[in-house]
Protein backbone atom coordinates (compact mmCIF):
# COMPACT_ATOMS: atom_id res chain seq x y z
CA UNK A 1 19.67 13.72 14.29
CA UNK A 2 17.05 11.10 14.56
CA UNK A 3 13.58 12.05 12.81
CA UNK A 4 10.67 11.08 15.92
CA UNK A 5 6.95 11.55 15.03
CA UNK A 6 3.78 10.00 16.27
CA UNK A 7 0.23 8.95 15.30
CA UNK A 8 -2.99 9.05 17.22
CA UNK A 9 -4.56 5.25 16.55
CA UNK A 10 -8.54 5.64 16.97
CA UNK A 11 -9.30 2.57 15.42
CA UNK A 12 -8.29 -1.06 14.69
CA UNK A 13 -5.08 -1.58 17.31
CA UNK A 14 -4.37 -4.67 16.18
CA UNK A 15 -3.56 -3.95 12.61
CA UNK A 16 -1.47 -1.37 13.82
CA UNK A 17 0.54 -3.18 16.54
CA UNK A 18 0.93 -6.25 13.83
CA UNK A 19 2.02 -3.83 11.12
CA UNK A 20 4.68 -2.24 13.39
CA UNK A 21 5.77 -5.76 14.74
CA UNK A 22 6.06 -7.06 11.28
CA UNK A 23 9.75 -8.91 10.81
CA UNK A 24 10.66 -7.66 7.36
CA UNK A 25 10.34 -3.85 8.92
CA UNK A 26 12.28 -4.53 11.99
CA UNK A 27 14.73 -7.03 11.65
CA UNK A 28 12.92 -10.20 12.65
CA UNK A 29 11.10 -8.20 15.72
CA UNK A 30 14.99 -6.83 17.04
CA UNK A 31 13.96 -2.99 16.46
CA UNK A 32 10.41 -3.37 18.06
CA UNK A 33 9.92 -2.60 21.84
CA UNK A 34 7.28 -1.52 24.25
CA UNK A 35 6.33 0.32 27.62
CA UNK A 36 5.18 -1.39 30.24
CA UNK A 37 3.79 -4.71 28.57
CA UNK A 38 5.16 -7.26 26.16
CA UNK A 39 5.65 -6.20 22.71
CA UNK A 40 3.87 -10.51 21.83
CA UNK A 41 0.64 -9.49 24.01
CA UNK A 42 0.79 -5.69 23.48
CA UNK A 43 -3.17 -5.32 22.30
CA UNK A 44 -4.75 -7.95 24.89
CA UNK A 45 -2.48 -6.29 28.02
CA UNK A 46 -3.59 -2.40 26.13
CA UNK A 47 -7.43 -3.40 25.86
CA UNK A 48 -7.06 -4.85 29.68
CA UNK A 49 -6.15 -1.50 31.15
CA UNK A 50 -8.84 0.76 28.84
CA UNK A 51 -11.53 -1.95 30.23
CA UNK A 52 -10.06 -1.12 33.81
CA UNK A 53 -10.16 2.03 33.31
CA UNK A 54 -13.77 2.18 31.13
CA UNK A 55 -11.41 4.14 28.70
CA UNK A 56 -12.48 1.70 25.46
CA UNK A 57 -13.89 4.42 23.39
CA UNK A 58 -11.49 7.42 21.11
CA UNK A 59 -8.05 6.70 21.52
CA UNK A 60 -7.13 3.82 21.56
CA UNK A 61 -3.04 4.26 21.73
CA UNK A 62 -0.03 6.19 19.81
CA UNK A 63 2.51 5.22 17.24
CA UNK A 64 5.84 6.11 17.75
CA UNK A 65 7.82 5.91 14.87
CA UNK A 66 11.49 7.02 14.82
């Protein structure tokens, strides 16, 4: 049975989303994947829609790790 848990990011998205893109973790990128944008452009498509939405401010997005 497969161990899922997540983490609230509230600051610094970028570091995050480059840490859980980074090759030696993930087989040169194979085991990352996203919802709804591109895994590459991830933070600029996620800080689009909070501007969009004037949602910039607490949480910014999750980590799901499984």
């Amino acid at each position: 049975m497969a161990i899922t848990k997540y983490k609230v990011i509230k600051k610094n998205l970028d570091a995050v989303i480059n840490y859980a893109m980074n090759g030696e973790k993930t087989e040169n990128g194979i085991l990352v994947s996203a919802i709804n944008c591109l895994p590459q452009k991830a933070y600029s498509q996620m800080m689009l829609t909070k501007k969009a939405f004037h949602k910039e401010d607490g949480r910014l997005g999750y980590h799901i790790i499984q």
